[in-house]
N, C-alpha and C. Protein backbone atom coordinates (compact mmCIF):
# COMPACT_ATOMS: atom_id res chain seq x y z
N UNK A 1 0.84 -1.20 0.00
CA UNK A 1 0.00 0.00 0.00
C UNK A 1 0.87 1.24 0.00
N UNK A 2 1.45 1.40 1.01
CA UNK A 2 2.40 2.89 1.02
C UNK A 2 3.77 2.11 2.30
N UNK A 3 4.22 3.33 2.15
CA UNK A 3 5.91 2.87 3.18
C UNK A 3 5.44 2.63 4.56
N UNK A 4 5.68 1.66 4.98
CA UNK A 4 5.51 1.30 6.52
C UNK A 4 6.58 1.41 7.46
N UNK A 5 6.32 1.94 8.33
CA UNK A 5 7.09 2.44 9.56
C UNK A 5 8.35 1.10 10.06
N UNK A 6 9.53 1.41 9.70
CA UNK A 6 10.51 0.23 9.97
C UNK A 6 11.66 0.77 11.13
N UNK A 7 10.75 0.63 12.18
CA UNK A 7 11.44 0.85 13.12
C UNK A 7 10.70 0.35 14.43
N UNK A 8 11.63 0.12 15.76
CA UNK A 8 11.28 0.25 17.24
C UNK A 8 11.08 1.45 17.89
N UNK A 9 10.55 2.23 18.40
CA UNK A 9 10.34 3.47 18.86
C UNK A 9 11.19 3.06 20.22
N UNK A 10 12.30 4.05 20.64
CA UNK A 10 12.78 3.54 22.13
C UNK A 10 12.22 4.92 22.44
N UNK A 11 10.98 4.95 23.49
CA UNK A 11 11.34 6.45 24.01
C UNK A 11 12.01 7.01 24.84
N UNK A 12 11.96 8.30 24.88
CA UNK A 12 13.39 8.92 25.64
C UNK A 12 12.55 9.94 26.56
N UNK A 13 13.32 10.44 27.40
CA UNK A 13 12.88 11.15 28.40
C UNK A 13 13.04 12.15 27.85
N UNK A 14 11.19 13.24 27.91
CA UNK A 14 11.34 14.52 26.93
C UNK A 14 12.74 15.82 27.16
N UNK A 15 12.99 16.18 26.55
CA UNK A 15 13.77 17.06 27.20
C UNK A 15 13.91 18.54 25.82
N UNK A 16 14.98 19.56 25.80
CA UNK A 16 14.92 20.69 25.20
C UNK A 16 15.79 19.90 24.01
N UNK A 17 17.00 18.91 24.16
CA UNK A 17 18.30 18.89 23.27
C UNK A 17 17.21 17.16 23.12
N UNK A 18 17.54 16.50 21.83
CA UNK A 18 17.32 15.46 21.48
C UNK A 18 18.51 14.95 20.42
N UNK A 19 18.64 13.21 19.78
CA UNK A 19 19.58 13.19 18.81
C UNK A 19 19.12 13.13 17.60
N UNK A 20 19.08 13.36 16.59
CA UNK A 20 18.83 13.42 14.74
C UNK A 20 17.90 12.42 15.05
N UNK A 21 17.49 11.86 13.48
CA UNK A 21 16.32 10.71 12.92
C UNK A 21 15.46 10.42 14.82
N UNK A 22 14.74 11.07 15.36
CA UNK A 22 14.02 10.81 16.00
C UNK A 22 12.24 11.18 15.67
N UNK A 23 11.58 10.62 15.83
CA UNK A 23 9.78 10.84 16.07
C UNK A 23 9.57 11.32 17.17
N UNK A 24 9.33 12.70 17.03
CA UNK A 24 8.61 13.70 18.06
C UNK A 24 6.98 13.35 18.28
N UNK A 25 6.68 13.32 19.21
CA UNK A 25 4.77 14.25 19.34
C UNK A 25 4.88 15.20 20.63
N UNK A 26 4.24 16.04 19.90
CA UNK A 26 4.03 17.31 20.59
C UNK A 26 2.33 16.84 20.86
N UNK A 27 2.18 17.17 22.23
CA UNK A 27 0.71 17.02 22.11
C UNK A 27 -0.32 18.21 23.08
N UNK A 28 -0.63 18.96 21.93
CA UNK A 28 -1.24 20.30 22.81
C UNK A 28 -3.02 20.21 23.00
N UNK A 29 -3.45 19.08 23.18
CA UNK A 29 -4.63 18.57 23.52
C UNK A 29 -4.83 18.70 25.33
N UNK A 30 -6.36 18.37 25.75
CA UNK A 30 -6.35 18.81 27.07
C UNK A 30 -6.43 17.62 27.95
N UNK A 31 -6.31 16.53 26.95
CA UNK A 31 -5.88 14.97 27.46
C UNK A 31 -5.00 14.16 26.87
N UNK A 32 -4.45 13.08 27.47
CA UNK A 32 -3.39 12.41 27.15
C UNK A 32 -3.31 12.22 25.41
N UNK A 33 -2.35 11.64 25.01
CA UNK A 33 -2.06 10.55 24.06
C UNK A 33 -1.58 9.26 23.98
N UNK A 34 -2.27 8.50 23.32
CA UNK A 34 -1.83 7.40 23.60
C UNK A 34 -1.45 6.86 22.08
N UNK A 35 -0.48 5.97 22.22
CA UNK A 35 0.14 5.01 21.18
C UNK A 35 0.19 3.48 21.16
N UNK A 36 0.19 2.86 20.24
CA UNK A 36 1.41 1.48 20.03
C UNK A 36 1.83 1.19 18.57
N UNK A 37 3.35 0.73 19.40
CA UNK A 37 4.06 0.80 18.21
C UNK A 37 3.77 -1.11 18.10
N UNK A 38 3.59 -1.49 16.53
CA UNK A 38 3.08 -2.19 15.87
C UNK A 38 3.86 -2.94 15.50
N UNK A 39 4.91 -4.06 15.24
CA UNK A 39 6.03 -4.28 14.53
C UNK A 39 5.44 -5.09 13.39
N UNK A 40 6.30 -5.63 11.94
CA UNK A 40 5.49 -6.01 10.86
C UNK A 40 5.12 -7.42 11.41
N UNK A 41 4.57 -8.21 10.73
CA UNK A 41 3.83 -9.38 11.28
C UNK A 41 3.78 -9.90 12.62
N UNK A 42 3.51 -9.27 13.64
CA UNK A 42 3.60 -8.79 14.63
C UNK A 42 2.25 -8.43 15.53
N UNK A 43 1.72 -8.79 16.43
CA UNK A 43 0.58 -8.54 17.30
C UNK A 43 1.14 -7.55 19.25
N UNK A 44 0.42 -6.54 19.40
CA UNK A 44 0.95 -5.75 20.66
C UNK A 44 -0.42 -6.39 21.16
N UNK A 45 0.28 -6.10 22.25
CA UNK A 45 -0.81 -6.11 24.08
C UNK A 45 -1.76 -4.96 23.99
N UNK A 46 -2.50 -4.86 24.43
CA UNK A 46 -3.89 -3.73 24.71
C UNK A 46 -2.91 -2.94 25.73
N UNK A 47 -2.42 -3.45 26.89
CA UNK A 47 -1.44 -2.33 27.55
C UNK A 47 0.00 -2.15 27.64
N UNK A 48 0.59 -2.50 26.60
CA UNK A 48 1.61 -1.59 25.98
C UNK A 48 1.68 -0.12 25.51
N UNK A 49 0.90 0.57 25.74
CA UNK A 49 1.03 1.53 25.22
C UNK A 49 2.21 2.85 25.36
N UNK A 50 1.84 3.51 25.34
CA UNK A 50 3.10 4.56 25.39
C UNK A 50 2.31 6.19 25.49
N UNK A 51 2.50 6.43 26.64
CA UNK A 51 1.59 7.83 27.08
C UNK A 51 2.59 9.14 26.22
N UNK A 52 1.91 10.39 25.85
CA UNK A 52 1.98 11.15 25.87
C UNK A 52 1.09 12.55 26.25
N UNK A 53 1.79 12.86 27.17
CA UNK A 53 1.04 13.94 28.30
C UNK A 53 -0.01 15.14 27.64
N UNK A 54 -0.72 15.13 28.42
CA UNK A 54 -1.96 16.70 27.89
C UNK A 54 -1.06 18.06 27.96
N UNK A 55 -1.72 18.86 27.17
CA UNK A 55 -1.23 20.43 27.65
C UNK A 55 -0.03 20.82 27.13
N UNK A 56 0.75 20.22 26.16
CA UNK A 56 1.99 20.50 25.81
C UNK A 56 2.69 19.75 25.66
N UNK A 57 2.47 18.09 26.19
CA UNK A 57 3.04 17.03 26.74
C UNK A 57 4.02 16.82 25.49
N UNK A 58 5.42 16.25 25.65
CA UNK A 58 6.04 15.78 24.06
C UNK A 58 6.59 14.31 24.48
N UNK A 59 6.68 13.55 23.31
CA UNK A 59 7.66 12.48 23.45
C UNK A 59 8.14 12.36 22.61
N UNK A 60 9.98 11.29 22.81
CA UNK A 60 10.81 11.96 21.78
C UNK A 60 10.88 10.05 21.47
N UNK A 61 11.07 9.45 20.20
CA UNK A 61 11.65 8.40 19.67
C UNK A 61 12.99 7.87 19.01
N UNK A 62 13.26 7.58 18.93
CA UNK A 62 14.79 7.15 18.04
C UNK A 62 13.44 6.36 17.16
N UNK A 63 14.61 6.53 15.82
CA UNK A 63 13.62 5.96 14.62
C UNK A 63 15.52 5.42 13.58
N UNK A 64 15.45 3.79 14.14
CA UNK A 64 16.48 3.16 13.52
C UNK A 64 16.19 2.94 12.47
N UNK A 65 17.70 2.53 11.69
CA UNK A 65 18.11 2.68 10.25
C UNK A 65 17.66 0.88 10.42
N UNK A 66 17.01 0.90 8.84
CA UNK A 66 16.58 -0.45 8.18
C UNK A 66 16.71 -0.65 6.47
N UNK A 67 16.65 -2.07 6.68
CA UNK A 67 16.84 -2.73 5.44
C UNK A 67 16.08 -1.77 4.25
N UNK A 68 16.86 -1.72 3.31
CA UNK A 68 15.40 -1.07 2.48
C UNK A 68 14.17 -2.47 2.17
N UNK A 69 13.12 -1.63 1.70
CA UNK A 69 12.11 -2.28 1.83
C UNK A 69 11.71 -3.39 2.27
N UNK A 70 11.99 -3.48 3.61
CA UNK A 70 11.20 -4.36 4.75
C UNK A 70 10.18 -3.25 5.27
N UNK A 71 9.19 -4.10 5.60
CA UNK A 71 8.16 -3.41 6.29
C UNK A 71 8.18 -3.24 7.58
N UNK A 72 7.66 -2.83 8.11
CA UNK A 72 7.96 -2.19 10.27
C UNK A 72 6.97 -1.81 10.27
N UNK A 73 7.02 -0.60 11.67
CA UNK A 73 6.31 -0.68 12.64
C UNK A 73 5.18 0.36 12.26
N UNK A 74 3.81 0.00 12.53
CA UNK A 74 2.99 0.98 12.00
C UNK A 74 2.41 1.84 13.40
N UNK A 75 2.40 2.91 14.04
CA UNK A 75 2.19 3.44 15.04
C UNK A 75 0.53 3.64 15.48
N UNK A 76 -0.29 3.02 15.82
CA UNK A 76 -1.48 3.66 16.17
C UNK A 76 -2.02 4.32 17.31
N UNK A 77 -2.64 5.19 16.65
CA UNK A 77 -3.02 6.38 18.08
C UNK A 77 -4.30 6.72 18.25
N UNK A 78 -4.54 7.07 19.71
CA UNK A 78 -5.92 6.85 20.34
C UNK A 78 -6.01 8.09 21.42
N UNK A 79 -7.08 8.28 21.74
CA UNK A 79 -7.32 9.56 23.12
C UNK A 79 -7.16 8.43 24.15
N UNK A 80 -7.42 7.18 24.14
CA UNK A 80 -7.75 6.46 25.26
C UNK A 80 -6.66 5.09 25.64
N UNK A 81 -6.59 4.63 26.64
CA UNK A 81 -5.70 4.00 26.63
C UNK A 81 -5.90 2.38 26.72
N UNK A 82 -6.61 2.29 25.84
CA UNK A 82 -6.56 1.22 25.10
C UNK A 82 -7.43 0.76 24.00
N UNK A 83 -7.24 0.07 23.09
CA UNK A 83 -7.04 -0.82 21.97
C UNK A 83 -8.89 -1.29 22.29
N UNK A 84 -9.35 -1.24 21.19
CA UNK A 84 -10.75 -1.64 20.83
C UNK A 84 -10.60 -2.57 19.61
N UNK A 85 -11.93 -3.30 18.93
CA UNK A 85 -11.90 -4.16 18.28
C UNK A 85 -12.44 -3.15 17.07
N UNK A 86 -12.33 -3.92 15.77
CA UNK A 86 -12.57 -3.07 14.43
C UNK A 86 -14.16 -2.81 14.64
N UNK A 87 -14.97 -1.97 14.39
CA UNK A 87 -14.23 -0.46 13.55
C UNK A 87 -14.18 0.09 15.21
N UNK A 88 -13.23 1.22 14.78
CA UNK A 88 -12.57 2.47 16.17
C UNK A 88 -11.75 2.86 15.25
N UNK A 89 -11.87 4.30 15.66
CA UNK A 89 -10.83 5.62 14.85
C UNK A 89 -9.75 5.53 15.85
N UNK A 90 -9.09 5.61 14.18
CA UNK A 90 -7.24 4.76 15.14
C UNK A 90 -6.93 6.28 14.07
N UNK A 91 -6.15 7.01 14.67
CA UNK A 91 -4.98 7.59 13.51
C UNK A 91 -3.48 6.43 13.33
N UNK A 92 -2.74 6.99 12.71
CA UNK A 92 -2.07 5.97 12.11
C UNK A 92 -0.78 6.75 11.73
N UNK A 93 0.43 6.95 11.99
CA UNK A 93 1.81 7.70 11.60
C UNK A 93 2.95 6.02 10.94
N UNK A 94 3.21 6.26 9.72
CA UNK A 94 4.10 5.20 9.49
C UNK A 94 5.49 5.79 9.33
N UNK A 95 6.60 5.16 9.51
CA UNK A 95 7.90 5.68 8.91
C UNK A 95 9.11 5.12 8.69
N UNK A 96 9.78 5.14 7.56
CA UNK A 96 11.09 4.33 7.47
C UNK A 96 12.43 5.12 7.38
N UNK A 97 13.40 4.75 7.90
CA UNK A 97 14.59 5.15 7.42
C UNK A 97 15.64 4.38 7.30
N UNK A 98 16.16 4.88 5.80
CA UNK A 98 16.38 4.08 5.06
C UNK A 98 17.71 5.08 4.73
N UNK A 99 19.39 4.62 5.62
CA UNK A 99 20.38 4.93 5.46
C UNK A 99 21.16 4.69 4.02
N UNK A 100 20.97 3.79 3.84
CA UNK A 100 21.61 3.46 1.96
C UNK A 100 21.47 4.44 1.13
N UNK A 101 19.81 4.97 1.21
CA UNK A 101 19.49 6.24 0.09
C UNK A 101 19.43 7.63 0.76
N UNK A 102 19.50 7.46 2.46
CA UNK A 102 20.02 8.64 2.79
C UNK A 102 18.51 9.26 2.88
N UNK A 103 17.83 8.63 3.03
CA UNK A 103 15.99 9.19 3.33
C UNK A 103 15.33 8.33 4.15
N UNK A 104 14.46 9.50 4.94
CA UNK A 104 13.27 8.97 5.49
C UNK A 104 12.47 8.97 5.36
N UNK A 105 11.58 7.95 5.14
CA UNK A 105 10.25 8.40 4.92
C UNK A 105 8.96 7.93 5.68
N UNK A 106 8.01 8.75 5.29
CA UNK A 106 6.83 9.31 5.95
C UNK A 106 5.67 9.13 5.77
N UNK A 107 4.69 8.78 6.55
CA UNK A 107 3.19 9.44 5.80
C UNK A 107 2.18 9.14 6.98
N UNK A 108 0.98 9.93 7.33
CA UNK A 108 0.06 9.95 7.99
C UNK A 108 -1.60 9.42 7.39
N UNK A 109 -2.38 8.69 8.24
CA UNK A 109 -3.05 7.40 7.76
C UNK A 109 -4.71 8.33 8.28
N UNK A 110 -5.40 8.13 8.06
CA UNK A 110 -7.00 9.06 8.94
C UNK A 110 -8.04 7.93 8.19
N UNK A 111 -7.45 6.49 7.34
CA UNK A 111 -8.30 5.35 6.65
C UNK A 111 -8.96 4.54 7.62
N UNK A 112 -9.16 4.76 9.03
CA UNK A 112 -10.01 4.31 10.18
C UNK A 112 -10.45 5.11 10.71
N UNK A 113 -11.11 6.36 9.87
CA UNK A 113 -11.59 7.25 10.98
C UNK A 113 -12.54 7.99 10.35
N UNK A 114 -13.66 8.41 10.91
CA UNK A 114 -15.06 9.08 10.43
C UNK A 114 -15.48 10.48 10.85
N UNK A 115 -14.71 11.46 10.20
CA UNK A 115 -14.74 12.44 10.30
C UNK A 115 -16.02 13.08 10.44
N UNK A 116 -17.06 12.08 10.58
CA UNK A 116 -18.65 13.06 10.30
C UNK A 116 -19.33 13.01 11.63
N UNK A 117 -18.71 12.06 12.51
CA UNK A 117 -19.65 10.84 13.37
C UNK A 117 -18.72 11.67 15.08
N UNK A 118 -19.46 12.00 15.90
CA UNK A 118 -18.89 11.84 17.03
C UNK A 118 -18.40 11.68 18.11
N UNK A 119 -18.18 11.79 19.05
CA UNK A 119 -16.97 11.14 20.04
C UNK A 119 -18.07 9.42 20.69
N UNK A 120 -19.30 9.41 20.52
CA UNK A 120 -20.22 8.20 20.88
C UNK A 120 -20.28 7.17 19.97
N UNK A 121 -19.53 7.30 18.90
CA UNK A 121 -19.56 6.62 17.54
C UNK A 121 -18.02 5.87 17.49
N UNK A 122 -18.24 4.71 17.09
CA UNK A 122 -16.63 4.12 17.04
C UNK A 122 -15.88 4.18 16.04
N UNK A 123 -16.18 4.95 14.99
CA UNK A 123 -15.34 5.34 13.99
C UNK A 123 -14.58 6.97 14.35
N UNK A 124 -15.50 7.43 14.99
CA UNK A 124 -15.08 8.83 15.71
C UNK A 124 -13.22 8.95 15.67
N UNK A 125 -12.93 10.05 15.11
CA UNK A 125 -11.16 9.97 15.00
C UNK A 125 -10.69 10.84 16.15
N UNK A 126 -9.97 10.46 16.87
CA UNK A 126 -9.75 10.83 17.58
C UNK A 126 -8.24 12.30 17.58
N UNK A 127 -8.43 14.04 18.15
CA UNK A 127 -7.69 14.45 18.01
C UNK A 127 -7.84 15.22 16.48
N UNK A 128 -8.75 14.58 15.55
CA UNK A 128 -8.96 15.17 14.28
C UNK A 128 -9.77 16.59 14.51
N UNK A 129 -10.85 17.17 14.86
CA UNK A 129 -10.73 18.33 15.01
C UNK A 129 -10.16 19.21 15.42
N UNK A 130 -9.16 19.00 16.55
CA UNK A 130 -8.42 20.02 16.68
C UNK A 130 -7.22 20.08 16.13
N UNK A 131 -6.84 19.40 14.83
CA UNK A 131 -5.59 20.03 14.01
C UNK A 131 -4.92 18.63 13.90
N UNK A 132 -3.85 18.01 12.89
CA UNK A 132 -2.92 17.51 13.18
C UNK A 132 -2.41 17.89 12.09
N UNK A 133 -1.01 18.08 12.50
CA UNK A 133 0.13 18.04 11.38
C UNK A 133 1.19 16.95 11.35
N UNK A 134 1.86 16.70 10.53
CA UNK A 134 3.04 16.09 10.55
C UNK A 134 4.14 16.52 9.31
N UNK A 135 5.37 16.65 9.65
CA UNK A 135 6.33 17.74 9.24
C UNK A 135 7.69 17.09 9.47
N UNK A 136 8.46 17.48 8.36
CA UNK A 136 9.94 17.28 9.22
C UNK A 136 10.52 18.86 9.66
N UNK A 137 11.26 18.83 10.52
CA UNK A 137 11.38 19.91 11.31
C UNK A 137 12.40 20.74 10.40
N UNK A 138 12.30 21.59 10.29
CA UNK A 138 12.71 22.94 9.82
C UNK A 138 11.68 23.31 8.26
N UNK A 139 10.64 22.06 8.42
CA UNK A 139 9.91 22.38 7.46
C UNK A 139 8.40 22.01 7.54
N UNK A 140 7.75 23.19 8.30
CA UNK A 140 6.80 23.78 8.50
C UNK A 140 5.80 23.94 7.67
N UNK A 141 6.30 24.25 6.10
CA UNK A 141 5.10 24.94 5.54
C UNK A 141 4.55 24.25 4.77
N UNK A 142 4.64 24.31 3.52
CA UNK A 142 3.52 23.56 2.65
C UNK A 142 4.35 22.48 1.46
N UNK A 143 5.06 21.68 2.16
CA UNK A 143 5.91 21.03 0.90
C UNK A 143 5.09 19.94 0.59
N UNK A 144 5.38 19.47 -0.83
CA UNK A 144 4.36 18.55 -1.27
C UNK A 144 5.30 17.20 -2.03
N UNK A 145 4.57 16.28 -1.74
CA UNK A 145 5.20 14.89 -1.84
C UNK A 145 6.08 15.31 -3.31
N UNK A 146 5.79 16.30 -4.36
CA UNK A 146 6.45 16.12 -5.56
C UNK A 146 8.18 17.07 -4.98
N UNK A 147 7.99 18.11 -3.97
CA UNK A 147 9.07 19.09 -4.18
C UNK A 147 9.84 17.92 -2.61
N UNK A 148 9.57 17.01 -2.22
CA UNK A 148 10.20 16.55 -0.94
C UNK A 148 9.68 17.05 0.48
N UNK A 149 10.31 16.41 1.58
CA UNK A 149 9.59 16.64 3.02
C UNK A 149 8.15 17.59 3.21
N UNK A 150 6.96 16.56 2.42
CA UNK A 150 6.37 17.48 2.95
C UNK A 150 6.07 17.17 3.73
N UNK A 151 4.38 18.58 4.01
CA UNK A 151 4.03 18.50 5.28
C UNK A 151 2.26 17.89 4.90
N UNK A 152 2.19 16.91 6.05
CA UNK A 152 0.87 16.11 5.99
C UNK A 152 -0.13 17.17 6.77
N UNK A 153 -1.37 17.67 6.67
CA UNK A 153 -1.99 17.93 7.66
C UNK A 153 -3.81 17.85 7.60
N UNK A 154 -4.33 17.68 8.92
CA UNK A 154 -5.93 17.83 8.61
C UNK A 154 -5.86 19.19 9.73
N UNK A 155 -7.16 20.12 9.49
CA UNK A 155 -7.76 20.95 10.48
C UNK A 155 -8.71 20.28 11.00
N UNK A 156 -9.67 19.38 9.94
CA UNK A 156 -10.76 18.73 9.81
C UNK A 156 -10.46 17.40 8.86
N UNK A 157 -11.45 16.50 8.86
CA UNK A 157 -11.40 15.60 8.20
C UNK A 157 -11.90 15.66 6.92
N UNK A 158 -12.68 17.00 6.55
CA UNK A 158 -12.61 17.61 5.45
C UNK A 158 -11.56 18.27 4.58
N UNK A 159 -10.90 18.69 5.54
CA UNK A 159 -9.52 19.61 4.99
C UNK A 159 -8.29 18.74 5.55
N UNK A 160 -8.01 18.10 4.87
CA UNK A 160 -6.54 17.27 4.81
C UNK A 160 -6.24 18.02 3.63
N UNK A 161 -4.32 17.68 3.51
CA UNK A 161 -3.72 17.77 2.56
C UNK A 161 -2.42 16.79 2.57
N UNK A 162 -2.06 15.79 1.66
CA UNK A 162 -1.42 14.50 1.66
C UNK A 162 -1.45 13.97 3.03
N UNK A 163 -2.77 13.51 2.88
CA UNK A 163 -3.22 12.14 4.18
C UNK A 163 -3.46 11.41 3.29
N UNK A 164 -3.53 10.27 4.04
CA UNK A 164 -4.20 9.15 3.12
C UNK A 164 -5.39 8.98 3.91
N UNK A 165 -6.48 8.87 2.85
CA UNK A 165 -8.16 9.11 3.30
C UNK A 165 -8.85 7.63 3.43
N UNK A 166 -7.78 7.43 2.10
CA UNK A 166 -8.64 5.72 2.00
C UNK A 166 -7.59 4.84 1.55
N UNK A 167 -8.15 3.60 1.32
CA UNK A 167 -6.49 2.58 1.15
C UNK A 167 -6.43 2.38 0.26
N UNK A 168 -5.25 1.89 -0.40
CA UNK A 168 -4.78 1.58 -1.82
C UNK A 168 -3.62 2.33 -1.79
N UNK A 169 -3.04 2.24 -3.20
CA UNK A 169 -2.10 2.34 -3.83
C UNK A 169 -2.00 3.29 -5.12
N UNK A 170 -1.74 4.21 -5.01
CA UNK A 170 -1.91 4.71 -6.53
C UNK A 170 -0.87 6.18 -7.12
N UNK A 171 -1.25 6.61 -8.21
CA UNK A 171 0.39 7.16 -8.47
C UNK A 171 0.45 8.66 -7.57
N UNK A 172 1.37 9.24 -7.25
CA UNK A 172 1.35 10.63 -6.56
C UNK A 172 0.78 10.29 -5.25
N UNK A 173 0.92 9.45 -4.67
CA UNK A 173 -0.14 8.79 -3.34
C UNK A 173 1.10 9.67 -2.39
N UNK A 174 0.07 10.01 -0.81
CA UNK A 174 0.80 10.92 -0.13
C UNK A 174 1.83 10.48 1.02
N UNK A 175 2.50 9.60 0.55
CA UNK A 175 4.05 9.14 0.86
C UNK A 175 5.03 10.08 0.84
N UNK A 176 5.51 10.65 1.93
CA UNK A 176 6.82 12.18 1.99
C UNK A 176 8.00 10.73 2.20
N UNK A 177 9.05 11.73 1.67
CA UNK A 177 10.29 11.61 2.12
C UNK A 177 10.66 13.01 2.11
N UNK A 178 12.22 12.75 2.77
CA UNK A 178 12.96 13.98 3.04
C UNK A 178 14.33 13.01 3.32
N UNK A 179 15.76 14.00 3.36
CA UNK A 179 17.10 13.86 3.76
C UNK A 179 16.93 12.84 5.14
N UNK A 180 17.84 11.79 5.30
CA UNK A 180 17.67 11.23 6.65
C UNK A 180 18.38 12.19 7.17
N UNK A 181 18.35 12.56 8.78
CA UNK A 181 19.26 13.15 9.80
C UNK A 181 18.57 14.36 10.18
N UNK A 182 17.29 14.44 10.21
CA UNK A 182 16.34 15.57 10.55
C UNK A 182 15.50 14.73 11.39
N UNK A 183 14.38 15.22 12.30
CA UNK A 183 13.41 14.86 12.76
C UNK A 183 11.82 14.16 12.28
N UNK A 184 11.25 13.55 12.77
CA UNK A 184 9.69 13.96 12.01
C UNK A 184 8.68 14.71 13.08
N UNK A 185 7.86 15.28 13.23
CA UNK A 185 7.22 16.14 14.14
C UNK A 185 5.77 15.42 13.98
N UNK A 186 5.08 15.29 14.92
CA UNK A 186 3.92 15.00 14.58
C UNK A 186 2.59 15.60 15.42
N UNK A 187 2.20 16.54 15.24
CA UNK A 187 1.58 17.40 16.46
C UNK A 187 0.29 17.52 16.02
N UNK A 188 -0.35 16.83 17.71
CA UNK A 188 -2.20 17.11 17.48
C UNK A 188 -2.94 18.41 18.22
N UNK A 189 -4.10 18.84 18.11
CA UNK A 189 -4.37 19.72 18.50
C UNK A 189 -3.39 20.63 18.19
N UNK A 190 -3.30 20.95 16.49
CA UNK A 190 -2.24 22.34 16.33
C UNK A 190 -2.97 23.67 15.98
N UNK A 191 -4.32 23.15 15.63
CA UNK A 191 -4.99 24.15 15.71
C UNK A 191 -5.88 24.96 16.66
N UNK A 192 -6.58 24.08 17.56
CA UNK A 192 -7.31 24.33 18.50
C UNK A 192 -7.24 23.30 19.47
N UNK A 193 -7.97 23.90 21.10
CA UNK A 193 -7.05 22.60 21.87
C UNK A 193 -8.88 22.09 22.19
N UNK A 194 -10.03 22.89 21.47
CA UNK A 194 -11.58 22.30 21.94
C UNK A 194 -11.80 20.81 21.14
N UNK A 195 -11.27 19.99 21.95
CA UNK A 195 -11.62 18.42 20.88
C UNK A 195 -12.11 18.14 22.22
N UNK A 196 -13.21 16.69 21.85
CA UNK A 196 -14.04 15.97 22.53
C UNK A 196 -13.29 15.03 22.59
N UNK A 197 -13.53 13.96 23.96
CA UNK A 197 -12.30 12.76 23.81
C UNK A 197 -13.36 11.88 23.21
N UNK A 198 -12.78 10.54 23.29
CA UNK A 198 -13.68 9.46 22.77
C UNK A 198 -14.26 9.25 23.54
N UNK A 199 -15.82 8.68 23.68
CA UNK A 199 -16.41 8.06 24.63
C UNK A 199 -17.22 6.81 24.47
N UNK A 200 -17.15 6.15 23.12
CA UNK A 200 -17.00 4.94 22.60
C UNK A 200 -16.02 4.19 23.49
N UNK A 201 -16.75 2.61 23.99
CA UNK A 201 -16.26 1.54 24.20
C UNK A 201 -16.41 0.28 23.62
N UNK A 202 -15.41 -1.40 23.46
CA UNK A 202 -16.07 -2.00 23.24
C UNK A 202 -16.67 -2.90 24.35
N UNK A 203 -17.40 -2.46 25.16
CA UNK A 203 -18.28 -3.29 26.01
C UNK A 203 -17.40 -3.64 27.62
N UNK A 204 -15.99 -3.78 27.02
CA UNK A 204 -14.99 -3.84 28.00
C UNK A 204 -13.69 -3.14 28.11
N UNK A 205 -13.01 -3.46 28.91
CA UNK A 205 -11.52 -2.95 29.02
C UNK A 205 -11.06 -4.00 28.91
N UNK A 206 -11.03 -5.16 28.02
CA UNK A 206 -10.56 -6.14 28.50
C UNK A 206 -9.26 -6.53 27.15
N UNK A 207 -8.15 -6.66 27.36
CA UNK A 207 -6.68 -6.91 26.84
C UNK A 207 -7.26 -7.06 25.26
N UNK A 208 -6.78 -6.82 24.74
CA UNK A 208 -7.20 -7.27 22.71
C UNK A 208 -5.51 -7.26 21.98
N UNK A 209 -5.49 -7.93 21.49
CA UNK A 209 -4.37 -7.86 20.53
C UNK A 209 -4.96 -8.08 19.13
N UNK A 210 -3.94 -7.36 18.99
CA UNK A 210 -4.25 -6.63 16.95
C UNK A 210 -3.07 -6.63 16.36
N UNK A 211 -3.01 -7.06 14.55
CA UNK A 211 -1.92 -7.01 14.44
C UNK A 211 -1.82 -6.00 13.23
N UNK A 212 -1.16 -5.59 12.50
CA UNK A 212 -0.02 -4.79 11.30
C UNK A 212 -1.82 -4.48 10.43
């Protein structure tokens, strides 16, 4: 379908100084974030996850060098801290880096999520109204998969620009790369911090594993 995330996320304790090829989230929402990192044929725990804090909260990743085209780790993200059964609005960040050609690459996923439906609905996306971007750092503005690093973003699930909306494969599809040895940024609530959390369950809290 598109480049899949080929890496382990180790996280690091947030701080001001970080090292190169790492996955940032900035998260300026008024509740947590939550993650799991996915590995390719591969199933995670319901509580594995990986918090990132409300109000500003960041976490920083190392994002290791891999084979070219092997597939990895696909990241899914949630307001809540834990893992539901299909359908639930998952956002989705993939990424590879790939030292041989000296690039990383990128792309942001919104193909599990129902931009119309909300926070009582299990397609409900979570974090999608109030903004997300994703960027490599020193590049902010509007680059597009043809000129390199661009930048992915929704305000709304109406207004994306290189997300992927739906699945498949096809030509100009919104797959970024950029230079390896930069960052990737991935920040929710960049526009506004009024988002609703989820309030969809499936019936329980009870452990689920899911895979790639």
């Amino acid at each position: 379908m598109h480049h899949h995330l080929t890496l382990l996320l180790t996280l690091l304790a947030p701080s001001t100084t970080h090292a190169i090829n790492t996955l940032r989230f900035h998260n300026h929402c008024p509740h947590a974030l939550y993650f799991w990192a996915v590995p390719p044929d591969a199933e995670e725990a319901d509580w594995k996850h990986t918090i990132v804090p409300p109000n500003g909260g960041m976490a920083h990743h190392t994002i290791p060098a891999s084979a070219a085209n092997v597939s990895g780790t696909s990241v899914k993200i949630r307001d809540l801290p834990h893992y539901v059964h299909a359908p639930a609005g998952i956002l989705q960040a993939e990424y590879n880096l790939d030292l041989a050609a000296g690039k990383t690459w990128y792309d942001l996923s919104l193909v599990d999520c129902n931009s119309r439906v909300g926070p009582d609905y299990p397609m409900y996306c979570p974090f999608l109204q109030g903004g997300i971007k994703m960027y490599v750092e020193g590049n902010q503005g509007k680059g597009s998969v043809a000129e390199g690093c661009m930048v992915a973003e929704c305000v709304t699930g109406e207004d994306c620009t290189n997300t992927y909306l739906v699945a498949g494969s096809w030509k100009d599809e919104p797959s970024g790369s950029c230079e390896a040895g930069r960052d990737v940024v991935l920040e929710v609530c960049s526009v506004t911090r009024d988002v609703e959390r989820s309030a969809w369950k499936d019936g329980d809290d009870e452990v689920v594993e899911y895979g790639v």
